[in-house]
C-alpha atoms as a PDB file:
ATOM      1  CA  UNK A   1      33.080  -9.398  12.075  1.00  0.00           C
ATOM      2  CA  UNK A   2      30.948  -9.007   9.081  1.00  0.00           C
ATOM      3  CA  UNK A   3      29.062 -11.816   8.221  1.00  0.00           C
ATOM      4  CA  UNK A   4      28.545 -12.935  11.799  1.00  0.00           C
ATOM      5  CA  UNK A   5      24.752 -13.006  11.352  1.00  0.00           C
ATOM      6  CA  UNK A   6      25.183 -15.299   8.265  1.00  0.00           C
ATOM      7  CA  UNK A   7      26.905 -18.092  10.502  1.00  0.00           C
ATOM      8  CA  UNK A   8      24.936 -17.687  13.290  1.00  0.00           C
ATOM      9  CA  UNK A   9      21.814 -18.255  10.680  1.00  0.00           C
ATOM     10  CA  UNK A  10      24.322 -21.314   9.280  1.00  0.00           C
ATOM     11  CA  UNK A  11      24.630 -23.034  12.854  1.00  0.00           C
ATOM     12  CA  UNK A  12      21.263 -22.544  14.318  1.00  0.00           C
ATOM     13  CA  UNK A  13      19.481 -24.102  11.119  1.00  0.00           C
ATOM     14  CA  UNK A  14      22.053 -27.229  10.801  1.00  0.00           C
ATOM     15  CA  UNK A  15      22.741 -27.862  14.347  1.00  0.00           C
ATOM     16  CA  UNK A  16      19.940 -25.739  16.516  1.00  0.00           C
ATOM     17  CA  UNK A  17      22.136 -23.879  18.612  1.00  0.00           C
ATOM     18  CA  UNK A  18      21.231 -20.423  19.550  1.00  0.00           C
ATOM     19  CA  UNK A  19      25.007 -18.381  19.391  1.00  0.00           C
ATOM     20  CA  UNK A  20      25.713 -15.150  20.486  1.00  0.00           C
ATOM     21  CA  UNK A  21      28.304 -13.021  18.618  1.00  0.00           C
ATOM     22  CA  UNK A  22      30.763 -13.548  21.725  1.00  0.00           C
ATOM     23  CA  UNK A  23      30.851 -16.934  21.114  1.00  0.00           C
ATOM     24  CA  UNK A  24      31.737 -17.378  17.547  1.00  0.00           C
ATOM     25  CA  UNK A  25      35.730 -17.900  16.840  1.00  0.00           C
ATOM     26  CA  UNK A  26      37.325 -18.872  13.741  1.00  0.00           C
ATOM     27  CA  UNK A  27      36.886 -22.217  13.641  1.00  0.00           C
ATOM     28  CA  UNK A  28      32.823 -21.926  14.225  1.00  0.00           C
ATOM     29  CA  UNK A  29      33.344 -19.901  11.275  1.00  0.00           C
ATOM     30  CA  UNK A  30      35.085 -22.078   8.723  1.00  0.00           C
ATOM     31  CA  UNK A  31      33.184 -25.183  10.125  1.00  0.00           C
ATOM     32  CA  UNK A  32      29.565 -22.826   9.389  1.00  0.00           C
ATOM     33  CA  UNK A  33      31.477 -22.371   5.583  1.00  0.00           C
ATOM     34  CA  UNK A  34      32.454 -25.808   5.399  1.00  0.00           C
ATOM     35  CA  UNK A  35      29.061 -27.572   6.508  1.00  0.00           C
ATOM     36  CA  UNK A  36      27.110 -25.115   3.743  1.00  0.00           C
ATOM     37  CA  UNK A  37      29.041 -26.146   1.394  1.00  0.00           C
ATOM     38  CA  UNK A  38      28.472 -29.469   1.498  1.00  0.00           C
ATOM     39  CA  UNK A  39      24.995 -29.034   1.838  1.00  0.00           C
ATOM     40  CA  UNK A  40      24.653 -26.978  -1.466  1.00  0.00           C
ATOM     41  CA  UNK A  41      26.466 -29.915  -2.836  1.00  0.00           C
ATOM     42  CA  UNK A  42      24.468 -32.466  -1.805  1.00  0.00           C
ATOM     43  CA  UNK A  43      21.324 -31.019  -2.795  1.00  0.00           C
ATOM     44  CA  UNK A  44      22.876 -30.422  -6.473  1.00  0.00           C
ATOM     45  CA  UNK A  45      23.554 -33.979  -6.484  1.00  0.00           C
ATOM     46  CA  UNK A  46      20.383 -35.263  -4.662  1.00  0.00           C
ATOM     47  CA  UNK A  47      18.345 -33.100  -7.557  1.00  0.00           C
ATOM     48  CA  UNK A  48      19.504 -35.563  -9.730  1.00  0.00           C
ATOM     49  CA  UNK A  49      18.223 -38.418  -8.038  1.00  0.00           C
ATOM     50  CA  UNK A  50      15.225 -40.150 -10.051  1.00  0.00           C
ATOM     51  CA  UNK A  51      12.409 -40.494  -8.077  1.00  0.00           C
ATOM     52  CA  UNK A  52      10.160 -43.561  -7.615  1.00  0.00           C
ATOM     53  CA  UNK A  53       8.199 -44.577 -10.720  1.00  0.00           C
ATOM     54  CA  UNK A  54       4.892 -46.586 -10.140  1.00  0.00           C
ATOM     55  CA  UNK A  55       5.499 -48.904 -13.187  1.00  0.00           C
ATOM     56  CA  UNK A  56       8.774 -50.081 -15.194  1.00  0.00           C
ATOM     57  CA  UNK A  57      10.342 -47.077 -16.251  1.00  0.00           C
ATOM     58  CA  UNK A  58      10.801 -46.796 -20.345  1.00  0.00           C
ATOM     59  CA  UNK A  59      11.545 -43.730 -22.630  1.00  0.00           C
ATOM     60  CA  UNK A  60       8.891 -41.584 -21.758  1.00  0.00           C
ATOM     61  CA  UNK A  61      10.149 -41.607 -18.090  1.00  0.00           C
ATOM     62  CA  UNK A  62      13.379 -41.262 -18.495  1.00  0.00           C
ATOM     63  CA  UNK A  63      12.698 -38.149 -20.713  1.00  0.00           C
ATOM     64  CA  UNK A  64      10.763 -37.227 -17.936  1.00  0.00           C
ATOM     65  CA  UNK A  65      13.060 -37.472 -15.686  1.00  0.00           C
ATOM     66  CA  UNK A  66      15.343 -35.219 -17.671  1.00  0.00           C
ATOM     67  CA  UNK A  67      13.188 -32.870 -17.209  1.00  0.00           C
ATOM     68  CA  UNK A  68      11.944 -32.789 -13.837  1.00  0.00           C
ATOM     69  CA  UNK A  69      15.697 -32.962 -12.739  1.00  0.00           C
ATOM     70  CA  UNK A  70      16.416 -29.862 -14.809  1.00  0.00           C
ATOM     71  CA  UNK A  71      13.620 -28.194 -12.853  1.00  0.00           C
ATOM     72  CA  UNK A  72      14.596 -29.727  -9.756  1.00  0.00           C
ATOM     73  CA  UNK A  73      18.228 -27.767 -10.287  1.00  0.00           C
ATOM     74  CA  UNK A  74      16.725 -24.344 -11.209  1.00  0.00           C
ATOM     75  CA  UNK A  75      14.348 -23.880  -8.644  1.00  0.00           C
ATOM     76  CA  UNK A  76      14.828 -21.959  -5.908  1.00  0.00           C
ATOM     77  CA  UNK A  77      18.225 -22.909  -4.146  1.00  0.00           C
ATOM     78  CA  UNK A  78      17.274 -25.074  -1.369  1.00  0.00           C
ATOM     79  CA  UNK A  79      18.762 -27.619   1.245  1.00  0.00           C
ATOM     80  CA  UNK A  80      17.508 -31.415   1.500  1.00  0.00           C
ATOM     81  CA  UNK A  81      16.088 -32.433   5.203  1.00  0.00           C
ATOM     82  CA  UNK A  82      18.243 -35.523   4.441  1.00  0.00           C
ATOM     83  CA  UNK A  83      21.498 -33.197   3.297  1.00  0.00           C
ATOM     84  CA  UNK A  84      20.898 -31.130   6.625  1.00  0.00           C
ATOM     85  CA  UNK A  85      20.348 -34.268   8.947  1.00  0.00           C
ATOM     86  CA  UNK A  86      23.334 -36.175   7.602  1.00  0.00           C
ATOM     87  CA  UNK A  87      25.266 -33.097   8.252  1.00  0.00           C
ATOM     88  CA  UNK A  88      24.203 -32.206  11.681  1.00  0.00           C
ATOM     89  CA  UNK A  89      24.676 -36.090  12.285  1.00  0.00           C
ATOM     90  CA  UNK A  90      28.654 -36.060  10.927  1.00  0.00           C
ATOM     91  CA  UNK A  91      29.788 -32.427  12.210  1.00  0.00           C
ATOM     92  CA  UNK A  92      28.091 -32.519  15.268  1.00  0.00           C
ATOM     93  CA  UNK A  93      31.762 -33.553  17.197  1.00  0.00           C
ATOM     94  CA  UNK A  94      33.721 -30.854  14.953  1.00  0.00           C
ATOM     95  CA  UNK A  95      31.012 -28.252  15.880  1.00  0.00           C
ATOM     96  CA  UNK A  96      31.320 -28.586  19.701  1.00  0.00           C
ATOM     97  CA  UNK A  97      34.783 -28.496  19.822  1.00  0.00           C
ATOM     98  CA  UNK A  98      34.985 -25.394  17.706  1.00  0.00           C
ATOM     99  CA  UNK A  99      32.599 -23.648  19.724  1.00  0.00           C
ATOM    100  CA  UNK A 100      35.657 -24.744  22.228  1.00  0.00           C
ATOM    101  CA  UNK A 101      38.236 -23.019  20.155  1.00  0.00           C
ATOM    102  CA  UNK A 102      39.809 -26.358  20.028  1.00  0.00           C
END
């Protein structure tokens, strides 16, 4: 199907597993679409997350902050080790038993 090579890509980079086209079904499918997209979310939302400040935090950082989580958001799009990880961690059951067709 086209687009094979995209979830392939999608399930060896959040769960490691080398798959061949014969073994992709549906289900690895929608599972590779779901798991993405709650990755990209994630990462939206961890953009926005302030990071640590080495003294109390007044105006001047939170304008700062403002701005670095702009940046964060327009960077190049990118996924969070801690997005992926939590991911891998919660799908992991879903993912084997849709390589399963079950």
């Amino acid at each position: 199907m086209p687009g094979d090579e995209r979830v392939i890509e999608i399930i060896k980079y959040f769960f490691g597993d080398e798959l061949s086209p014969n073994e992709l079904n549906d289900q690895v499918r929608d599972l590779a679409a779901e798991v993405l997209h709650k990755a990209l979310k994630m990462t939206k939302l961890l953009d926005l997350v302030p990071r640590p400040v080495g003294a109390r935090p007044g105006v001047s950082w939170l304008l700062e902050h403002a701005v670095e989580s702009v940046w964060r958001r327009h960077q190049q799009d990118k996924i969070y080790k801690i997005a992926k990880d939590t991911l891998r961690w919660q799908y992991r059951t879903q993912y084997q038993m849709a390589k399963m067709g079950i």
